[in-house]
N, C-alpha and C. Protein backbone atom coordinates (compact mmCIF):
# COMPACT_ATOMS: atom_id res chain seq x y z
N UNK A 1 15.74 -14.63 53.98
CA UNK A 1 15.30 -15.98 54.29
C UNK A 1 14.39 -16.52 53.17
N UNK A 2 13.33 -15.62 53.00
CA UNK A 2 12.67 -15.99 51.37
C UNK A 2 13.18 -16.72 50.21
N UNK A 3 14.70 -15.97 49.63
CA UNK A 3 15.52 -15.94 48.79
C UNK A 3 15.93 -17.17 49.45
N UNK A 4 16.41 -17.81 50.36
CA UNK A 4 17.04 -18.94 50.48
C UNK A 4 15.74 -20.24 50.07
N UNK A 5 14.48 -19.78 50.62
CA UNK A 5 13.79 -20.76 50.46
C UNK A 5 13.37 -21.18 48.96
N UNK A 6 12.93 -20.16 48.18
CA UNK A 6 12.92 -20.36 46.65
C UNK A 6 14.16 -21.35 46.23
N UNK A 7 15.37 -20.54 46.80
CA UNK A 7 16.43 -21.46 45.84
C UNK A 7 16.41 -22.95 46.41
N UNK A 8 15.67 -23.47 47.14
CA UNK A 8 15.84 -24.91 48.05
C UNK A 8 14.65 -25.47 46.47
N UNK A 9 13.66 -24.93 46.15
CA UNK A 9 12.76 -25.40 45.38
C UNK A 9 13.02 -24.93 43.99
N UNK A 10 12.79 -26.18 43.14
CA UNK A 10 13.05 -25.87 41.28
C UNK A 10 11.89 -25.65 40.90
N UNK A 11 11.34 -24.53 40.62
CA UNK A 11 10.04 -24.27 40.11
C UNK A 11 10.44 -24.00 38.60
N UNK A 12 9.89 -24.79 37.68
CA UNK A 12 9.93 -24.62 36.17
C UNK A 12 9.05 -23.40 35.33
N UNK A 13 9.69 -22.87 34.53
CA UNK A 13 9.17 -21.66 33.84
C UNK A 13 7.98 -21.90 33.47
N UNK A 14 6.82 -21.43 33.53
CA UNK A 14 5.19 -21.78 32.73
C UNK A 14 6.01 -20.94 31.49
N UNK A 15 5.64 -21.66 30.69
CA UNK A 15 5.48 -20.81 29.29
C UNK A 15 4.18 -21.07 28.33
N UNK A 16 3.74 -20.08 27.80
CA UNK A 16 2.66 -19.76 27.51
C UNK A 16 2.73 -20.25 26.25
N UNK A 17 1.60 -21.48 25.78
CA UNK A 17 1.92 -22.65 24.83
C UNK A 17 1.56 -21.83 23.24
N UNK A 18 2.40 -22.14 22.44
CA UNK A 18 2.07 -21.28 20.92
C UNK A 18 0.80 -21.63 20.01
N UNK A 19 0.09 -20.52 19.64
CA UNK A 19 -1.16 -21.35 19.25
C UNK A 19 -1.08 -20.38 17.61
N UNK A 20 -1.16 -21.13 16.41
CA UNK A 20 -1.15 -20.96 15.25
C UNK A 20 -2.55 -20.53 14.94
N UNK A 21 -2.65 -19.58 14.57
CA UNK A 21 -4.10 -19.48 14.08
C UNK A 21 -4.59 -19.61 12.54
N UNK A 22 -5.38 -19.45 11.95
CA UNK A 22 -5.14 -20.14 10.13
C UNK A 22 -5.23 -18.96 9.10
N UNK A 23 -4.41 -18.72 8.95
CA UNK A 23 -4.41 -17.53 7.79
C UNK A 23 -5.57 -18.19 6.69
N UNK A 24 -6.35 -18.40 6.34
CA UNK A 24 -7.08 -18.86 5.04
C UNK A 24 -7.59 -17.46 4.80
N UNK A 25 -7.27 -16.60 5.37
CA UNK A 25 -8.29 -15.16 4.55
C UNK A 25 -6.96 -14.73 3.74
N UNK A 26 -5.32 -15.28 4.11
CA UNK A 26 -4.58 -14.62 3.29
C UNK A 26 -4.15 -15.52 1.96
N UNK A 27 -4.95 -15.57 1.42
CA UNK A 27 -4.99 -16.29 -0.49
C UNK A 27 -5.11 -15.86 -1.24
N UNK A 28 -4.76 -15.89 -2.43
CA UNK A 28 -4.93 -15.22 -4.04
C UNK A 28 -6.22 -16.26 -4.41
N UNK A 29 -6.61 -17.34 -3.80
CA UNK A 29 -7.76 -17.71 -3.93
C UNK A 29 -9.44 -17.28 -4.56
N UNK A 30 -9.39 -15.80 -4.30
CA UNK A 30 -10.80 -15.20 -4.13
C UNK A 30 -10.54 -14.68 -6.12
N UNK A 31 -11.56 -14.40 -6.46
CA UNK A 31 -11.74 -13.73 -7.82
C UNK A 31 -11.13 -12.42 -7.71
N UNK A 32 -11.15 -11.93 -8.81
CA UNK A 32 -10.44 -10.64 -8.84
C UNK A 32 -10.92 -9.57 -7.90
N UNK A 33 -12.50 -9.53 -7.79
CA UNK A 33 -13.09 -8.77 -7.41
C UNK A 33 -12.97 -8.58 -6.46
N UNK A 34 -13.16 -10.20 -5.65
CA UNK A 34 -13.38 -10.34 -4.12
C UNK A 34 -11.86 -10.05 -3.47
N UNK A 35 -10.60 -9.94 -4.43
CA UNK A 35 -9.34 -9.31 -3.99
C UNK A 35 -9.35 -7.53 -4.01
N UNK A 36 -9.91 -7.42 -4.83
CA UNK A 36 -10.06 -5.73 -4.83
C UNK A 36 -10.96 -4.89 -4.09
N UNK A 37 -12.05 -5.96 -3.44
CA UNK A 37 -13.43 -5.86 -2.15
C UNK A 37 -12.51 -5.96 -0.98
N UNK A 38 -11.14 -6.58 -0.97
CA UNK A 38 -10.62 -6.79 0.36
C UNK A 38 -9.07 -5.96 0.48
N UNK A 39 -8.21 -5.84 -0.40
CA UNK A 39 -7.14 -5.06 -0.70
C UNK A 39 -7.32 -4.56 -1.39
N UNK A 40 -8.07 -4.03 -2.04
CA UNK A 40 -7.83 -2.61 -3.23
C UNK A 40 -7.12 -2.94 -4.44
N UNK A 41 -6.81 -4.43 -4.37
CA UNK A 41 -5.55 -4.49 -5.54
C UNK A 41 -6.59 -6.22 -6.01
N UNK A 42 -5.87 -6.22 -7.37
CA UNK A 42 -5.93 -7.35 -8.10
C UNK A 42 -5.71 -8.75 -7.76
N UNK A 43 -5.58 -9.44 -8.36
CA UNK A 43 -4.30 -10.82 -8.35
C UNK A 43 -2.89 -10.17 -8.62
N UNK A 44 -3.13 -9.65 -10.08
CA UNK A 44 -2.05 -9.47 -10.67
C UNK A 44 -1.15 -8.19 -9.91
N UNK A 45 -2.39 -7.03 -10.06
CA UNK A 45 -1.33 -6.20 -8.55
C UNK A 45 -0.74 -6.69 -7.49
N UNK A 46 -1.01 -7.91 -7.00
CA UNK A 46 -0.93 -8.46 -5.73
C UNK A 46 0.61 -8.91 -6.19
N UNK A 47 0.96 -9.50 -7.34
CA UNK A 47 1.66 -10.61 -7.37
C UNK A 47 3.01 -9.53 -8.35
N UNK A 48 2.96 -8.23 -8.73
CA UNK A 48 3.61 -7.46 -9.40
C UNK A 48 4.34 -6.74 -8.22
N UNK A 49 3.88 -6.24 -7.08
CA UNK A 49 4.37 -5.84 -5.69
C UNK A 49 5.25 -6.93 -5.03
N UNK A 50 4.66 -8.07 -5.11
CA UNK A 50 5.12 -8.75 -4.31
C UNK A 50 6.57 -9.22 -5.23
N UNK A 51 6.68 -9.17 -6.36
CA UNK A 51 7.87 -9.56 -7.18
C UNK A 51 8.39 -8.71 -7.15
N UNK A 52 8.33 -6.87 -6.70
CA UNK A 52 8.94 -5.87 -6.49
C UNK A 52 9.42 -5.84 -5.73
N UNK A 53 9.27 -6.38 -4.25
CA UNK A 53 9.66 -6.30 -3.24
C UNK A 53 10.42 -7.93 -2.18
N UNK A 54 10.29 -9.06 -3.10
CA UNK A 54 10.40 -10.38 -2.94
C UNK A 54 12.08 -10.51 -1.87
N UNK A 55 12.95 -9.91 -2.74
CA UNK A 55 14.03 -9.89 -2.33
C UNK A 55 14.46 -9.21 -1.13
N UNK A 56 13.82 -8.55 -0.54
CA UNK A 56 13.59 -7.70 0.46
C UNK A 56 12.71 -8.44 1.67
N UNK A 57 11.90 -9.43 1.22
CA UNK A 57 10.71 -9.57 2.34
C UNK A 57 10.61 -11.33 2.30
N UNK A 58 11.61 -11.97 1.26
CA UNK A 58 11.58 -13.47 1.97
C UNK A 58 12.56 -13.93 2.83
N UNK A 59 11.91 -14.37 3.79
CA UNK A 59 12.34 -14.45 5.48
C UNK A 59 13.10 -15.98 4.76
N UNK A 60 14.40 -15.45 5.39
CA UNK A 60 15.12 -17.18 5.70
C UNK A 60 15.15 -17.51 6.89
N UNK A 61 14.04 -18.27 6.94
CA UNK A 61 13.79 -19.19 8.40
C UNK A 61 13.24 -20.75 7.50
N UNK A 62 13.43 -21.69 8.35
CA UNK A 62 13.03 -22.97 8.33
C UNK A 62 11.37 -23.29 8.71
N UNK A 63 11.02 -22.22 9.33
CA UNK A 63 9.80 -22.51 10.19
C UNK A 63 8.60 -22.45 9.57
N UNK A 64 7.79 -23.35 9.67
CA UNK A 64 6.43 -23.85 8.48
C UNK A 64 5.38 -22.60 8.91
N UNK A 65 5.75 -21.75 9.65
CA UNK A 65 4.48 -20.39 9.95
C UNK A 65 4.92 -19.25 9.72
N UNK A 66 6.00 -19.44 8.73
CA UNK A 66 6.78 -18.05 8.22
C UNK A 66 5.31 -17.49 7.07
N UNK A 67 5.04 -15.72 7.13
CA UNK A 67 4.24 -15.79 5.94
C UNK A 67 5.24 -15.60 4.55
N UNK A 68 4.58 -16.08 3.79
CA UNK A 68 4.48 -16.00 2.31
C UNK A 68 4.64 -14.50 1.85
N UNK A 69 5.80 -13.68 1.13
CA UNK A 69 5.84 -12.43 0.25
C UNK A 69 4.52 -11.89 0.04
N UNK A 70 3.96 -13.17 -0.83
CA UNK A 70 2.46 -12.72 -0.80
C UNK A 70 1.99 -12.24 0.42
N UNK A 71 1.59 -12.69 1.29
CA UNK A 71 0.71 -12.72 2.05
C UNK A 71 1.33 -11.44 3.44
N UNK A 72 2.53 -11.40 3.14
CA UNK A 72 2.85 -9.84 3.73
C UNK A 72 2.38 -8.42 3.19
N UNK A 73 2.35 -9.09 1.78
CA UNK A 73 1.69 -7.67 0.74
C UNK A 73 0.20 -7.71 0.82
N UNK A 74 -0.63 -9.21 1.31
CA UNK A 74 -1.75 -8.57 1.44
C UNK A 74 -2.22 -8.12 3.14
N UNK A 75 -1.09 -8.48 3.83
CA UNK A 75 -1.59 -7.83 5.07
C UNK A 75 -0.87 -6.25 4.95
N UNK A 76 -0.54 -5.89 4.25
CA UNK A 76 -0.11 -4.25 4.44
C UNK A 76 -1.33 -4.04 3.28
N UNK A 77 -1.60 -4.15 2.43
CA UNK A 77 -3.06 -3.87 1.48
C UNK A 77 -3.97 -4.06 2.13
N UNK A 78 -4.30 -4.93 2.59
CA UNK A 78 -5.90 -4.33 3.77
C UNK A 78 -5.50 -3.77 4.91
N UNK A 79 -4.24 -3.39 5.63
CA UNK A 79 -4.13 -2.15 6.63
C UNK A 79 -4.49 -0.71 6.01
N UNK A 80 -3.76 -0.35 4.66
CA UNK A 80 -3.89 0.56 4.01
C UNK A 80 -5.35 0.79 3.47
N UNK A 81 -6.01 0.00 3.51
CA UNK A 81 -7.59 -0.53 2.35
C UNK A 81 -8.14 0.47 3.32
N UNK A 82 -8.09 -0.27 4.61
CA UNK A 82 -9.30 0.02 5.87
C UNK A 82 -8.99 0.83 6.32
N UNK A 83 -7.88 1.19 6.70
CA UNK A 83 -7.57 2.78 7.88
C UNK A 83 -7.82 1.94 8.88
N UNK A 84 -7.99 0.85 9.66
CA UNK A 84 -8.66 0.36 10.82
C UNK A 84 -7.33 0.05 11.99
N UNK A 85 -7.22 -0.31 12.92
CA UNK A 85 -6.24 -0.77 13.63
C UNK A 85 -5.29 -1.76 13.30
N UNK A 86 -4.32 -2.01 13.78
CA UNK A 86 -3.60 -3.09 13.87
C UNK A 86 -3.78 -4.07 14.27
N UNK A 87 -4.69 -4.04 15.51
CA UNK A 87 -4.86 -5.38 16.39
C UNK A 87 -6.92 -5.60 15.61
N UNK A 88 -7.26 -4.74 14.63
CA UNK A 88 -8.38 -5.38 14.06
C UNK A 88 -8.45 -6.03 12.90
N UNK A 89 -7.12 -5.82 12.37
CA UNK A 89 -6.40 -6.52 10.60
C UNK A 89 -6.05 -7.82 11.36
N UNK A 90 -5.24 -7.68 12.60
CA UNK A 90 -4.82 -9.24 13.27
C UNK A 90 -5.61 -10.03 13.08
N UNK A 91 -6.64 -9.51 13.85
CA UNK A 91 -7.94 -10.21 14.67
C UNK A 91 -8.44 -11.08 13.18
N UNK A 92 -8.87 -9.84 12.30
CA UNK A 92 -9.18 -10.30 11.02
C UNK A 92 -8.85 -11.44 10.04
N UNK A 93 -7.59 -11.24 9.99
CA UNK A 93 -6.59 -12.06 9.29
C UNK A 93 -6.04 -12.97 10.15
N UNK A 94 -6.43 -13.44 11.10
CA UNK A 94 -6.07 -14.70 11.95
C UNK A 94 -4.50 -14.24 12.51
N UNK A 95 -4.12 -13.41 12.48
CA UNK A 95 -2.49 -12.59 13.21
C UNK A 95 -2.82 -12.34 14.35
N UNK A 96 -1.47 -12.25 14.73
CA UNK A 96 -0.73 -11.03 16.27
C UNK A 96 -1.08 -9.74 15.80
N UNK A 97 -1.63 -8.87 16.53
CA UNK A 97 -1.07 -7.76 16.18
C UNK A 97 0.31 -7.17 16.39
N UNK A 98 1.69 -7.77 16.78
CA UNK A 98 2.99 -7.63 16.30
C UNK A 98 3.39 -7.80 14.95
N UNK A 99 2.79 -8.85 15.02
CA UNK A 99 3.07 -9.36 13.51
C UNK A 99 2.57 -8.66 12.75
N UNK A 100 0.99 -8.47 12.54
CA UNK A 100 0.88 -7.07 11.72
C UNK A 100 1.56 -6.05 11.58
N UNK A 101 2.14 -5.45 12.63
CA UNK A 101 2.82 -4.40 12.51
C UNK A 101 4.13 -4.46 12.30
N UNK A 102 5.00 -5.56 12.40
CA UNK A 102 6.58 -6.08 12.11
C UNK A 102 6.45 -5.93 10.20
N UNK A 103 4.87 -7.04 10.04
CA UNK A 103 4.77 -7.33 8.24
C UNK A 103 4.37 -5.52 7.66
N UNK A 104 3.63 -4.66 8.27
CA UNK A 104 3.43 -3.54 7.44
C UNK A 104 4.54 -2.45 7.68
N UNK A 105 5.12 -2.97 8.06
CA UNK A 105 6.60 -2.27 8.85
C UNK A 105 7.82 -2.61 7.95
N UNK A 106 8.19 -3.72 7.62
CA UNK A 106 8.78 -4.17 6.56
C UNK A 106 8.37 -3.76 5.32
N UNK A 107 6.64 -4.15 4.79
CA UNK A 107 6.48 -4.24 3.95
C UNK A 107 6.74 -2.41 2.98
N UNK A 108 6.32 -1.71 3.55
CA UNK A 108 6.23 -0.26 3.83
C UNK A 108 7.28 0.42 3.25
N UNK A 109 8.72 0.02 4.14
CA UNK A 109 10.24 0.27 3.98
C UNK A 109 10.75 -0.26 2.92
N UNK A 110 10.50 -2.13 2.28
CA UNK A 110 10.99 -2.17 0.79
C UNK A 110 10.62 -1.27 -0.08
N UNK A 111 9.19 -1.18 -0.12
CA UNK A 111 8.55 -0.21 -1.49
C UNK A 111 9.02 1.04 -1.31
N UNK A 112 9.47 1.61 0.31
CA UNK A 112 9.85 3.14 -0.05
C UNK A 112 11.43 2.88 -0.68
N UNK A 113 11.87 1.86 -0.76
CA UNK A 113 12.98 2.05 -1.20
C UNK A 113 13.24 1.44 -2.81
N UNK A 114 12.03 1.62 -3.61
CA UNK A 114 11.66 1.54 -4.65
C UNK A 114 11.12 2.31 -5.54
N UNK A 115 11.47 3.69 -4.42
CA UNK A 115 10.44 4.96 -4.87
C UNK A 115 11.07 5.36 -6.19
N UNK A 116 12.42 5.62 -6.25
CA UNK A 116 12.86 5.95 -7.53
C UNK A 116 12.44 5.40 -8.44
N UNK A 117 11.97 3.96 -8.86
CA UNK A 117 11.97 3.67 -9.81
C UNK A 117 10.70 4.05 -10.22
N UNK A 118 9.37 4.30 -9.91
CA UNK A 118 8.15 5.38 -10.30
C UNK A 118 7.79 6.91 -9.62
N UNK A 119 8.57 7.27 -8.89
CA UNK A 119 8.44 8.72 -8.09
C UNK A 119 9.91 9.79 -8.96
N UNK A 120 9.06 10.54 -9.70
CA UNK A 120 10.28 11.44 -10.48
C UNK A 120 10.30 12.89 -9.88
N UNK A 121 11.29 13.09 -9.45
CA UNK A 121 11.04 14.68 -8.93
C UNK A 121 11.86 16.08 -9.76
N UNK A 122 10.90 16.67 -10.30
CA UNK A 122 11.39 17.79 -10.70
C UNK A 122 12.88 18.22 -10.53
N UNK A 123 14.01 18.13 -11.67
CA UNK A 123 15.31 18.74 -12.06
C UNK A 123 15.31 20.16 -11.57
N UNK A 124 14.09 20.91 -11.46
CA UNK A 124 14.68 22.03 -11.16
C UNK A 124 13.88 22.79 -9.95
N UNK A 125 14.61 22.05 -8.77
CA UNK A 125 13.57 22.40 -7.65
C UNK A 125 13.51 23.69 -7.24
N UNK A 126 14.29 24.68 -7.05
CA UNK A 126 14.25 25.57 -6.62
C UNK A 126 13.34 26.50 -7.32
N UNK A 127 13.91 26.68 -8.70
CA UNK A 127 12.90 27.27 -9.80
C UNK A 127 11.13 26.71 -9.51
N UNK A 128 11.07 25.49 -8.98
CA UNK A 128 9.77 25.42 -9.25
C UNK A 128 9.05 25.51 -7.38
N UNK A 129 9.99 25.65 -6.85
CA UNK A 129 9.38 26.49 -5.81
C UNK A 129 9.30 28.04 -5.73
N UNK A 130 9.80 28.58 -6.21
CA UNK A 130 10.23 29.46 -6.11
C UNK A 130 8.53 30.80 -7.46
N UNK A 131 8.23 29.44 -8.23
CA UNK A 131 7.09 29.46 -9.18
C UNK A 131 5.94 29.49 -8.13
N UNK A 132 5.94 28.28 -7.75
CA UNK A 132 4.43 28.10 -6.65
C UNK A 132 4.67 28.98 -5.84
N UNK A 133 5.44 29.45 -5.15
CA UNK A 133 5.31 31.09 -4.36
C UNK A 133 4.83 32.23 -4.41
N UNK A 134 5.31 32.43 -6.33
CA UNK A 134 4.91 33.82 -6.91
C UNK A 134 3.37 33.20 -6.89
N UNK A 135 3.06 32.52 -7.39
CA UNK A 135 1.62 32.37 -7.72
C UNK A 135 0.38 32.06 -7.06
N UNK A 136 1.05 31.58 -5.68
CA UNK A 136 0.03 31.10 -4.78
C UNK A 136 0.60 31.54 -3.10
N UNK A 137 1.92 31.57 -3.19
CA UNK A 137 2.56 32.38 -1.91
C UNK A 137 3.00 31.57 -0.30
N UNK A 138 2.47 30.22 -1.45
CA UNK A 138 3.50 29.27 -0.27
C UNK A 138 4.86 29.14 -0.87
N UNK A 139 5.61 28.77 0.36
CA UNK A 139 6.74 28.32 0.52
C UNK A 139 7.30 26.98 0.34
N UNK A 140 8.25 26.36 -0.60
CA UNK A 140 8.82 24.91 -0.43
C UNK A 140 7.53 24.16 -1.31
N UNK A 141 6.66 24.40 -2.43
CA UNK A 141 5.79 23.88 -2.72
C UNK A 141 6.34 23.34 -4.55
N UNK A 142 6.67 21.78 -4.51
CA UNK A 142 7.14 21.04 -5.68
C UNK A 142 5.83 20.68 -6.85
N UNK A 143 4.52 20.33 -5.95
CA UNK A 143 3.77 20.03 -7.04
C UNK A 143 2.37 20.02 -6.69
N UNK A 144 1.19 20.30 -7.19
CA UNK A 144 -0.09 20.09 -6.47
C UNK A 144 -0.72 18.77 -7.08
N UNK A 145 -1.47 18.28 -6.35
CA UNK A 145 -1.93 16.76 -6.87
C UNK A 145 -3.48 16.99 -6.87
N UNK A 146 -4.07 15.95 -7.85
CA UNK A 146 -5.46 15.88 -7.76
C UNK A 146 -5.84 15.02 -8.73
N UNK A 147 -7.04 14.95 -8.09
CA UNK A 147 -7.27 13.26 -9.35
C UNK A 147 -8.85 14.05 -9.94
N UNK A 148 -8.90 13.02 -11.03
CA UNK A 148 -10.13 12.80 -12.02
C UNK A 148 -10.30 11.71 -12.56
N UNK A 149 -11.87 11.12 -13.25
CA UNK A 149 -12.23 10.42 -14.10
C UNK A 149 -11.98 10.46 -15.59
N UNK A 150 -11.15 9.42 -16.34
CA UNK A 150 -10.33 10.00 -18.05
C UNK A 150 -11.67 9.06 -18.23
N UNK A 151 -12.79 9.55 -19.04
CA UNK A 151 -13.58 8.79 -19.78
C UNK A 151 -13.20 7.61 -20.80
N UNK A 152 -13.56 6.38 -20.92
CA UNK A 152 -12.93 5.82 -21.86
C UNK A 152 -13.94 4.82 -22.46
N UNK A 153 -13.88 4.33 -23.63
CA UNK A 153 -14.77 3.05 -24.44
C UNK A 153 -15.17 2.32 -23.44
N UNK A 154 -16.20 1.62 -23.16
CA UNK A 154 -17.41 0.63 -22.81
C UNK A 154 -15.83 -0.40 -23.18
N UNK A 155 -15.12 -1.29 -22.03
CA UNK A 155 -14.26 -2.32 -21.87
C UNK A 155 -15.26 -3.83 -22.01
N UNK A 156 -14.90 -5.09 -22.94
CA UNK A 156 -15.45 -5.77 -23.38
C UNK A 156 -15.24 -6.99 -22.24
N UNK A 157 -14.40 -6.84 -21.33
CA UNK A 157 -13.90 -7.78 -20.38
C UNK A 157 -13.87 -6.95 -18.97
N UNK A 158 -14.66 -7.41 -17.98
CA UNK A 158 -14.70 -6.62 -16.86
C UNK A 158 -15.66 -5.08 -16.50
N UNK A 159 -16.77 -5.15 -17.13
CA UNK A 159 -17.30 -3.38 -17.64
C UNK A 159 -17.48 -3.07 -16.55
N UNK A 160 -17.76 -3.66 -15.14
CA UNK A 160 -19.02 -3.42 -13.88
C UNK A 160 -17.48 -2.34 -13.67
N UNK A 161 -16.23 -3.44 -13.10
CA UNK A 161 -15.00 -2.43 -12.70
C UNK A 161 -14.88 -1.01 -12.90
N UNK A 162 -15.35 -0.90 -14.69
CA UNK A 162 -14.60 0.12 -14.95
C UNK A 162 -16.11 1.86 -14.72
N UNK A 163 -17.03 1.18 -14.39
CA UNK A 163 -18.24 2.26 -14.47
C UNK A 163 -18.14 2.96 -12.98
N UNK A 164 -17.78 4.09 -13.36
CA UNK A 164 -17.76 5.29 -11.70
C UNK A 164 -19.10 5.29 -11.48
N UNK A 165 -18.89 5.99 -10.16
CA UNK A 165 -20.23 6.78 -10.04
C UNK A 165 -21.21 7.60 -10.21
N UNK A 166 -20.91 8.24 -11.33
CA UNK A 166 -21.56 8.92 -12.25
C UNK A 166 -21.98 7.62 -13.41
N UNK A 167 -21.93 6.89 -13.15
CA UNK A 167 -22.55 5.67 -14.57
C UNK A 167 -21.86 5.64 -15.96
N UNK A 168 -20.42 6.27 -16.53
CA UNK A 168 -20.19 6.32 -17.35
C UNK A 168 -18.40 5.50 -16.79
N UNK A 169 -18.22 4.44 -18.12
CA UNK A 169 -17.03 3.98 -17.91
C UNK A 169 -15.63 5.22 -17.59
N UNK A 170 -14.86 4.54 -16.77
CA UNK A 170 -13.91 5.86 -16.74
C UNK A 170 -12.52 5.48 -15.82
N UNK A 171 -11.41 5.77 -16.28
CA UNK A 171 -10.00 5.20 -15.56
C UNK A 171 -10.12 6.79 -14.54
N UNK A 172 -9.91 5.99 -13.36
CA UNK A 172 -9.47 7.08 -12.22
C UNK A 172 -7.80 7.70 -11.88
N UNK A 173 -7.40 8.66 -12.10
CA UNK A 173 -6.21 8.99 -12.40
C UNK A 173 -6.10 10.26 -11.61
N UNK A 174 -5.06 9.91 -10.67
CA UNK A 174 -4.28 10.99 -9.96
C UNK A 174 -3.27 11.82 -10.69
N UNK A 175 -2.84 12.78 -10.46
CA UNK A 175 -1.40 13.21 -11.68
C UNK A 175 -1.21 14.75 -10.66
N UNK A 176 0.29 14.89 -10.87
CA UNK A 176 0.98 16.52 -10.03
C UNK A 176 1.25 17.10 -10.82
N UNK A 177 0.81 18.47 -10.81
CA UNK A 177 1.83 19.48 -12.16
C UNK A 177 2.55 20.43 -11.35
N UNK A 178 2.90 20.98 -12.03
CA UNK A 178 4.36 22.07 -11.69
C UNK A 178 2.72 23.45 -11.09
N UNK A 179 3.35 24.70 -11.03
CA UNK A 179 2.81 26.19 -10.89
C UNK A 179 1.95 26.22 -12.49
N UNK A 180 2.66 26.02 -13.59
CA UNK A 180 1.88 26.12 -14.46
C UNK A 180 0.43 25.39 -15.20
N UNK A 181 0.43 24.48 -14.16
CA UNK A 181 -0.46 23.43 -14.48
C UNK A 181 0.06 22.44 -15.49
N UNK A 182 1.73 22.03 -15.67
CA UNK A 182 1.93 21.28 -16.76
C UNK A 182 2.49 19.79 -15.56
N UNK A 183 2.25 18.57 -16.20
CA UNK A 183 2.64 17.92 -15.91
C UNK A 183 4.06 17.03 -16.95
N UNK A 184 4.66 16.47 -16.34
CA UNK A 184 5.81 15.97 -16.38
C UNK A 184 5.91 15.29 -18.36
N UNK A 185 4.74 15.09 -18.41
CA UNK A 185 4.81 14.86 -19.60
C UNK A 185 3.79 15.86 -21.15
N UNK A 186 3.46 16.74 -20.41
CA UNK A 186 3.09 18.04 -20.75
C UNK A 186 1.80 17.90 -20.95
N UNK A 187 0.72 16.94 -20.39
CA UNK A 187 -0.32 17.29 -19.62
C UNK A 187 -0.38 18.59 -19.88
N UNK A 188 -1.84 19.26 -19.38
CA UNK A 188 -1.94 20.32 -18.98
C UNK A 188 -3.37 20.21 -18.08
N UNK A 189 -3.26 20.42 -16.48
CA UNK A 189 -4.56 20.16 -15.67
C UNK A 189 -5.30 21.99 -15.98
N UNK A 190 -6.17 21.94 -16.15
CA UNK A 190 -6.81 23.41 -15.48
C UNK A 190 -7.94 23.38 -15.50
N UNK A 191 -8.52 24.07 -14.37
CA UNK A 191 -9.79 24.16 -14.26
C UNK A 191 -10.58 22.66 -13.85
N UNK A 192 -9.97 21.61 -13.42
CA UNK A 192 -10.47 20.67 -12.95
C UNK A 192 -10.63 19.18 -14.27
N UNK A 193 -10.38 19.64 -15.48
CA UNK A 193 -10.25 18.89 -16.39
C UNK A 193 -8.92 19.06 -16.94
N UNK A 194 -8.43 17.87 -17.51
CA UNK A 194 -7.50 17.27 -18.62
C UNK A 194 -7.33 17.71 -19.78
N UNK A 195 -7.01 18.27 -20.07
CA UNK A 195 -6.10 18.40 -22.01
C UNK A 195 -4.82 17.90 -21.87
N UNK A 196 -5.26 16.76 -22.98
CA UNK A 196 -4.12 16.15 -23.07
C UNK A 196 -3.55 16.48 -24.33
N UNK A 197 -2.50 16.50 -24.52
CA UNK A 197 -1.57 16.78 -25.57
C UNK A 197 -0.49 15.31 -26.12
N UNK A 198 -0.83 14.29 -25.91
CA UNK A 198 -0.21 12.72 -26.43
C UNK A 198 0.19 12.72 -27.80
């Protein structure tokens, strides 16, 4: 009897009205700094990713609240920056947290599928597992990673950037070597410092 009475009455769907909120935190706007205080990256990093991945991440839609290539690369750069939630990058950046997670979800999947063109993996894998075993006695092990400070000249443009925390200018550099401590371009890591051989 219920069911008959509903259908006697047209009750119209409420739908829950769309409310745009203002991306202005997502701009190339800010100085270099204040981009690298908020994503970890540059202008120019910003805009070298985003031309890496352009073809992959511009949405064909008509709709004036589509984001910007850019502005997908800087909402996956401050997810990655902060470690923080999804729904606190939203909150942040004037987003859904869907949308955060649809844009670092996308954004994520082009670049892994860009890996070849800077990720080189050792020609001779077995041999070089088979190295890190004898020598250290794990199993399935391609390369060990670790970073350091490469000291370099007092830079005449930008110096504050380039001074670590130890007070001396210095490029921060990650790098993997094989069992022998050689890297790909014959590097040699040991003992926690660099010899380079260039």
């Amino acid at each position: 009897m219920a069911a008959l009475d509903l259908a006697l009455f047209h009750v119209p769907i409420q739908r829950k009205e769309r409310t745009f909120r203002s991306k202005e935190e997502l701009t190339l706007d800010y100085t270099d700094t204040e981009l690298r205080a908020r994503y970890r990256f540059g202008r120019e990093g910003i805009l070298f990713l985003s031309d890496l991945v352009r073809d992959k991440l511009t949405r064909q839609t008509n709709r004036n609240h589509a984001l910007s290539v850019e502005q997908q690369i800087m909402v996956t750069l401050r997810f990655l920056a902060s470690g923080s939630f999804l729904q606190v990058i939203g909150d942040t950046l004037g987003l859904d947290k869907s949308t955060v997670s649809r844009v670092v979800d996308s954004v994520l999947d082009a670049l892994c599928e860009k890996r070849n063109q800077f990720i080189q993996w050792p020609t001779n894998l077995n041999q070089t597992k088979a190295e890190f075993y004898e020598f250290a006695g794990f199993p399935n092990i391609l390369g060990a990673i670790d970073g350091t400070h490469i000291r370099i000249k007092r830079p005449h443009h930008d110096e504050p950037s380039f001074i670590n925390r130890k007070g001396y200018p210095s490029l921060n550099v990650q790098a993997v070597c094989d069992a022998k401590g050689l890297c790909s371009h014959g590097e040699k890591w040991q003992l926690g410092k660099w010899y380079f051989t260039w």
